[in-house]
Each structure stands twice: as structure tokens, then as C-alpha cells.
C-alpha atoms as a PDB file:
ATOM      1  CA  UNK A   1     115.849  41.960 114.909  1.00  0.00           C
ATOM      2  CA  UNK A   2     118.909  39.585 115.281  1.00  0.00           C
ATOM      3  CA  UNK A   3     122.198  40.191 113.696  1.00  0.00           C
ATOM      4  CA  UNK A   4     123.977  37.391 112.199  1.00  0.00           C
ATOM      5  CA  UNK A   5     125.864  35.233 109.530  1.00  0.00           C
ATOM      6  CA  UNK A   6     123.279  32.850 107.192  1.00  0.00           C
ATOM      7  CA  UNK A   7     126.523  29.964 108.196  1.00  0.00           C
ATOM      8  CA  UNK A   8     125.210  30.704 111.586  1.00  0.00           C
ATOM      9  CA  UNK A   9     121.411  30.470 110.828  1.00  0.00           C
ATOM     10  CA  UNK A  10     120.820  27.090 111.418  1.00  0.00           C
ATOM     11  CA  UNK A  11     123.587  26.801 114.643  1.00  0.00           C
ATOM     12  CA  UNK A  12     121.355  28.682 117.139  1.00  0.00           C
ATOM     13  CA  UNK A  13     117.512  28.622 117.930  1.00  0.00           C
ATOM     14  CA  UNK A  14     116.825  32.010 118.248  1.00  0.00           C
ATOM     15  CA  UNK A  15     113.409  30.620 119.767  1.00  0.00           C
ATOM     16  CA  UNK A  16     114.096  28.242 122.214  1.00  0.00           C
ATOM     17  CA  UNK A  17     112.973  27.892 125.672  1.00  0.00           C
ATOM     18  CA  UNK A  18     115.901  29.991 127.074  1.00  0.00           C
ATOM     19  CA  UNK A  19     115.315  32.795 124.525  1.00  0.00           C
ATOM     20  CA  UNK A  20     111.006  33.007 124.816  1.00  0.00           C
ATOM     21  CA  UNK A  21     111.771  33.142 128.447  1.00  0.00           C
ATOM     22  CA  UNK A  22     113.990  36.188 127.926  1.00  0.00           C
ATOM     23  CA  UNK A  23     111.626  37.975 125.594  1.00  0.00           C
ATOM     24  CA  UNK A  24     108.769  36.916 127.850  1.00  0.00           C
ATOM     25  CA  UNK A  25     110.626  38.430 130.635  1.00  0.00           C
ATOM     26  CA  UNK A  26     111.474  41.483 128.786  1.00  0.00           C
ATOM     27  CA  UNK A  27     107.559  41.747 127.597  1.00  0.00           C
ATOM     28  CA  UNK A  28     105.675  41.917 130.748  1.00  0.00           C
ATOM     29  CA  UNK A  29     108.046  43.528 133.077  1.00  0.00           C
ATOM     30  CA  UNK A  30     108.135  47.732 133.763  1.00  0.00           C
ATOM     31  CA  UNK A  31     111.358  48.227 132.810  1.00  0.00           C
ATOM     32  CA  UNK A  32     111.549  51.516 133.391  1.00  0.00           C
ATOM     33  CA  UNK A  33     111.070  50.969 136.707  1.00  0.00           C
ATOM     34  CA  UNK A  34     113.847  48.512 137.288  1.00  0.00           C
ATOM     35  CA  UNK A  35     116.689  49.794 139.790  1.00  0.00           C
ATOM     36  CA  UNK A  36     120.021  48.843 138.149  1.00  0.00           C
ATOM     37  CA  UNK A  37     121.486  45.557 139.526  1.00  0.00           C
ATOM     38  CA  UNK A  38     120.887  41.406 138.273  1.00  0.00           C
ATOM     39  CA  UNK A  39     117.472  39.846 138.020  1.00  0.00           C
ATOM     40  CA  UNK A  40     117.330  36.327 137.563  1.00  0.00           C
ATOM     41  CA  UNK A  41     114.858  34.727 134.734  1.00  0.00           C
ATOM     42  CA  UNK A  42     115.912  31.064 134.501  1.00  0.00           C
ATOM     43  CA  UNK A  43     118.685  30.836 137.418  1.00  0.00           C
ATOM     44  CA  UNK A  44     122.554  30.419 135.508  1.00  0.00           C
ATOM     45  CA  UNK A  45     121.062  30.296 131.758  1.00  0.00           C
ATOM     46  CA  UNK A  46     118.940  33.059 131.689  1.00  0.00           C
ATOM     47  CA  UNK A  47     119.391  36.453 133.786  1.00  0.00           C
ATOM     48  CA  UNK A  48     119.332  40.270 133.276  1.00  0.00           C
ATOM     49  CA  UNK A  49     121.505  42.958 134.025  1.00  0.00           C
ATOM     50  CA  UNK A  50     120.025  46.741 134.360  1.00  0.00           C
ATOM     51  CA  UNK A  51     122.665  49.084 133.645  1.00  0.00           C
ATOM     52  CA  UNK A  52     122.208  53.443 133.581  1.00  0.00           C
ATOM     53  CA  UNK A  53     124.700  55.064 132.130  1.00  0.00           C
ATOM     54  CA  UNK A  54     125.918  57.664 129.542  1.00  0.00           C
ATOM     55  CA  UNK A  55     127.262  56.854 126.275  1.00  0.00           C
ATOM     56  CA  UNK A  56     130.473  57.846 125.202  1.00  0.00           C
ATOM     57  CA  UNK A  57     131.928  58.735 122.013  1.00  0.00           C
ATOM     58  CA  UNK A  58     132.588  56.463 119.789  1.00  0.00           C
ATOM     59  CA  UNK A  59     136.362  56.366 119.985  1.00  0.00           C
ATOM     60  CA  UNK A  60     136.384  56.112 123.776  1.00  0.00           C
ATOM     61  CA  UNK A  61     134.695  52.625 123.069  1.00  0.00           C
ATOM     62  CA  UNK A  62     136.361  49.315 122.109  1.00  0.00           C
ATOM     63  CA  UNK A  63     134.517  45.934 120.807  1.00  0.00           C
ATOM     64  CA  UNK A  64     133.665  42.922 122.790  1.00  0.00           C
ATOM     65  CA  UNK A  65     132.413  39.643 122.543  1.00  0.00           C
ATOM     66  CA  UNK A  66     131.231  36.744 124.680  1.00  0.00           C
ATOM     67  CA  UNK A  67     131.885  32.997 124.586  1.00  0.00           C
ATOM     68  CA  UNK A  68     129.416  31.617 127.055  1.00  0.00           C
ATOM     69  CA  UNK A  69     126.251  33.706 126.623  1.00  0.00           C
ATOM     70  CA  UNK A  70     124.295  35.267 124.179  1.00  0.00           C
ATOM     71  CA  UNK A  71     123.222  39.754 124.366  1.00  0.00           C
ATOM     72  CA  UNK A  72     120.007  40.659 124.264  1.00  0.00           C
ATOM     73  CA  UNK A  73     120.660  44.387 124.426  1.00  0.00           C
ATOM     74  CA  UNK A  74     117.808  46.131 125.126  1.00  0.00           C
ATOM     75  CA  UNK A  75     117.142  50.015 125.334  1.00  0.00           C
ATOM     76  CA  UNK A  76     114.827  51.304 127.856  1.00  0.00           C
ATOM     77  CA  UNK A  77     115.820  54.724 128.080  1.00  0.00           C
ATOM     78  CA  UNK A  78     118.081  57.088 125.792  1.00  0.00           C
ATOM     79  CA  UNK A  79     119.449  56.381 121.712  1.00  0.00           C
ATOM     80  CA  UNK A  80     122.531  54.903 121.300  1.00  0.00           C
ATOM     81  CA  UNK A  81     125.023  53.942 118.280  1.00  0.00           C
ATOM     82  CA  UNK A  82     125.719  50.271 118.472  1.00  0.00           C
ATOM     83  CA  UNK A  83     128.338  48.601 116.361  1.00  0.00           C
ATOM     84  CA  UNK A  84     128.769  45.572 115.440  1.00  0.00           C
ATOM     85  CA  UNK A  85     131.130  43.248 113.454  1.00  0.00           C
ATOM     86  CA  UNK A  86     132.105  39.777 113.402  1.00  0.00           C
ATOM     87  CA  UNK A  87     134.859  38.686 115.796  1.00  0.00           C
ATOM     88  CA  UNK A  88     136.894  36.649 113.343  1.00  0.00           C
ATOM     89  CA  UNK A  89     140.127  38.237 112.792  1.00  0.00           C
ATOM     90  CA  UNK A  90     139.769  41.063 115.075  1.00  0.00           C
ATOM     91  CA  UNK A  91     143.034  41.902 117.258  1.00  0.00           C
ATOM     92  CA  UNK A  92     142.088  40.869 120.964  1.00  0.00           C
ATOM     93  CA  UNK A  93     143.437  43.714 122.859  1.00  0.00           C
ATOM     94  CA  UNK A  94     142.417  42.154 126.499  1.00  0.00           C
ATOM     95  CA  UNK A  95     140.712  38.912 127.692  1.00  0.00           C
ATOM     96  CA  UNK A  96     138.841  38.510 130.582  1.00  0.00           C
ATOM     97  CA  UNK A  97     137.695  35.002 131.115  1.00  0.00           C
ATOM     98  CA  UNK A  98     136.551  34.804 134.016  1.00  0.00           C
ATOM     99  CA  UNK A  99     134.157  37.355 133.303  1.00  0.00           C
ATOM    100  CA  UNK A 100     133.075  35.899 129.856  1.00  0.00           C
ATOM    101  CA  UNK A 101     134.557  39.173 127.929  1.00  0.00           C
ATOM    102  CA  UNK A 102     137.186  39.612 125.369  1.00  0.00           C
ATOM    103  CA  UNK A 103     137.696  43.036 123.802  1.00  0.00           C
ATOM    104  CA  UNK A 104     139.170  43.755 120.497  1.00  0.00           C
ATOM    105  CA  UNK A 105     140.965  47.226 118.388  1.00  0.00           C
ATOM    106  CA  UNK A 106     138.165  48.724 116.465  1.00  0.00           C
ATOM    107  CA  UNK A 107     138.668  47.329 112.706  1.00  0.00           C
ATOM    108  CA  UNK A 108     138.632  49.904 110.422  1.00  0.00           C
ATOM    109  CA  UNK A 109     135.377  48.857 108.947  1.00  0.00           C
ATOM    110  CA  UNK A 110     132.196  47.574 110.572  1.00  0.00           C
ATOM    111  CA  UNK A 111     128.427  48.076 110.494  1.00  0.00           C
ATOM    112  CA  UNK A 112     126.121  49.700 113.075  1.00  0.00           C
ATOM    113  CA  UNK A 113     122.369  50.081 113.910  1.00  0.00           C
ATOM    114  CA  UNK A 114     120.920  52.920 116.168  1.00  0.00           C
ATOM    115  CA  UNK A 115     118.867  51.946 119.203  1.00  0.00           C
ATOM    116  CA  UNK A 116     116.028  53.596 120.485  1.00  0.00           C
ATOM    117  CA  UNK A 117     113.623  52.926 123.335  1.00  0.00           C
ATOM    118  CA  UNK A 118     112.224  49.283 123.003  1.00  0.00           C
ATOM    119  CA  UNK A 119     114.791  48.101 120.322  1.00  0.00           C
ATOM    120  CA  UNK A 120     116.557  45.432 121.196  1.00  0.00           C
ATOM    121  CA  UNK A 121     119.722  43.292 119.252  1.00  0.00           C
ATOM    122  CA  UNK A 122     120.873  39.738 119.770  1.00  0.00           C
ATOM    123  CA  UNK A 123     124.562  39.069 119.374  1.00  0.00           C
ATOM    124  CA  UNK A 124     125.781  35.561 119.436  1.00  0.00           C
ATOM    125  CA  UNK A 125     129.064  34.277 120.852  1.00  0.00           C
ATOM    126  CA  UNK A 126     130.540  34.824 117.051  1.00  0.00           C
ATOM    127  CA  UNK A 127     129.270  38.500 116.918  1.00  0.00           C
ATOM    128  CA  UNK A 128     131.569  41.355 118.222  1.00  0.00           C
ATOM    129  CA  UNK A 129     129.784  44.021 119.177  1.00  0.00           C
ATOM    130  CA  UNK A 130     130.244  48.012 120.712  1.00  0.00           C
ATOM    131  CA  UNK A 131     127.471  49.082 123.140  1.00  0.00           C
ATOM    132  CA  UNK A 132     127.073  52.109 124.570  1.00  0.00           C
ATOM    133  CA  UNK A 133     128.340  54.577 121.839  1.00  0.00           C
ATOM    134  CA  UNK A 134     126.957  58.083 121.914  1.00  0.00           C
ATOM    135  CA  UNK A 135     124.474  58.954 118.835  1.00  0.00           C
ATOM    136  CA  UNK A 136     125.771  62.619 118.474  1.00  0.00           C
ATOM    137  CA  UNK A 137     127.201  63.769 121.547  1.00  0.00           C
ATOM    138  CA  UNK A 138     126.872  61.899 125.602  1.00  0.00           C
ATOM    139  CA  UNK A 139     123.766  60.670 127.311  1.00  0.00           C
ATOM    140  CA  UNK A 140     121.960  59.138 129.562  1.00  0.00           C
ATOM    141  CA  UNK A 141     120.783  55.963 129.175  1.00  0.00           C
ATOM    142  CA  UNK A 142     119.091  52.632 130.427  1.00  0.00           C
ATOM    143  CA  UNK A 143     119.706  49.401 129.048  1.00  0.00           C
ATOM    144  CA  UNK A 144     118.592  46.219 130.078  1.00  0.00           C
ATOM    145  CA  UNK A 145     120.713  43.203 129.070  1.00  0.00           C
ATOM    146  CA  UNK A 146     119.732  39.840 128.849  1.00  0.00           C
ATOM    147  CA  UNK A 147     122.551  37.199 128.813  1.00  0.00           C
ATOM    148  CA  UNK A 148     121.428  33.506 127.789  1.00  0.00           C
ATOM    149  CA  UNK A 149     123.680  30.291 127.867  1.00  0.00           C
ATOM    150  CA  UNK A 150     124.880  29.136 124.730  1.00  0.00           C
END
């Protein structure tokens, strides 16, 4: 599953080299096993990050997008509400270039889709997007996230 815009269908190749490498990657390695930290897949374009953490509610959470690299948010351990949106027109509430992160105020509308283990979303540069959102209540969780060069 990707989430996007049919304007955007034709901008990215959602199956390029830099992508099969990530799902490749993603396919034939225990990620269970993986301590938290970076793994690199194809050096600067293509790398993971494993992250453990618990989810927070909802309104603890803000959106965020990314100019240089592509998600691939994957869920290894734990459910989690993720929300997404597009970033046109949102109100940037901080911007962190250097670390290739802008966050936004929640709009009042926007869609979601609930992650379980093994489901994964991509969100391009134009998708904002709100990981890490509790389900019901906090939890644990395990995520591994792929980031891939635009």
C-alpha cells in the first residue's frame, strides 16, 4: 500500500532501484531482531532507521513531512494509528532543515490507516503524515523506517 495523489502517480517510481532495494531489504532481514540504531541499504539514498517506542495519544502528536526522502514506515512490533494528509496548506509550526523535517498544526480534517505488524506505508515528500499515534491507549512499539532519496 502507498498513499498518494493520482497528480502524483506518474511523478515517482514507486519501483525503482532505490525502492526494490528497500523492500528487498525489508523482505529478507529479521527485523525483530534488529537493535534500534541506522542500517545502511544503498549508502546516502537508501538507509533504515529502527526505532522502539510507545505511542502517544493522538493529540500529543503533530504532522510532519520530508523534502529530501521518501517513508517507508514499517511496523514490526505493536498497532499504531497513523495519519496522514497532504502538506499543502497546512500551518508549518517548526522547520528543521537540516534534519529534513518540517512539522505542521493538525488540520481539522485528515485521513488515517491503522498499522499492524508487517504493514508498511510510503509517504512521499508531498504527503504529511503523523506516526506514532496510540490505537486506543499507549504502547510499545517497533518500527522500522526506511528513508529513500527523492
Amino acid at each position: 500500500m502507498f498513499f498518494t495523489n493520482i497528480k502524483l502517480a506518474e511523478k515517482y517510481n514507486y519501483l525503482n532501484e532505490k525502492f526494490l532495494a528497500a523492500y528487498d531489504w525489508l523482505k529478507n532481514n529479521d527485523l525483530k531482531a534488529l537493535e534500534p540504531g541506522k542500517y545502511e541499504i544503498m549508502g546516502d539514498d537508501v538507509f533504515a532507521n529502527v526505532h522502539e517506542y510507545n505511542t502517544l495519544p493522538v493529540e500529543e502528536k503533530k504532522f510532519e513531512a520530508h523534502d529530501k526522502f521518501f517513508d517507508i514506515q514499517c511496523l514490526v512490533e505493536g498497532v499504531e494509528f497513523f495519519g496522514v494528509c497532504n502538506r499543502e496548506g497546512l500551518i508549518v509550526s517548526e522547520a528543521r532543515p537540516e534534519n529534513d523535517i518540517v512539522l505542521y498544526e493538525k488540520p481539522e480534517v485528515y485521513g488515517h490507516v491503522i498499522l499492524y505488524p508487517g504493514d508498511f506505508i510510503v509517504v512521499a515528500p508531498e504527503d504529511a503524515h503523523m506516526p506514532g499515534c496510540a490505537l486506543t491507549s499507549p504502547a510499545a512499539a517497533k518500527k522500522v523506517v526506511v528513508k529513500v532519496r527523492v
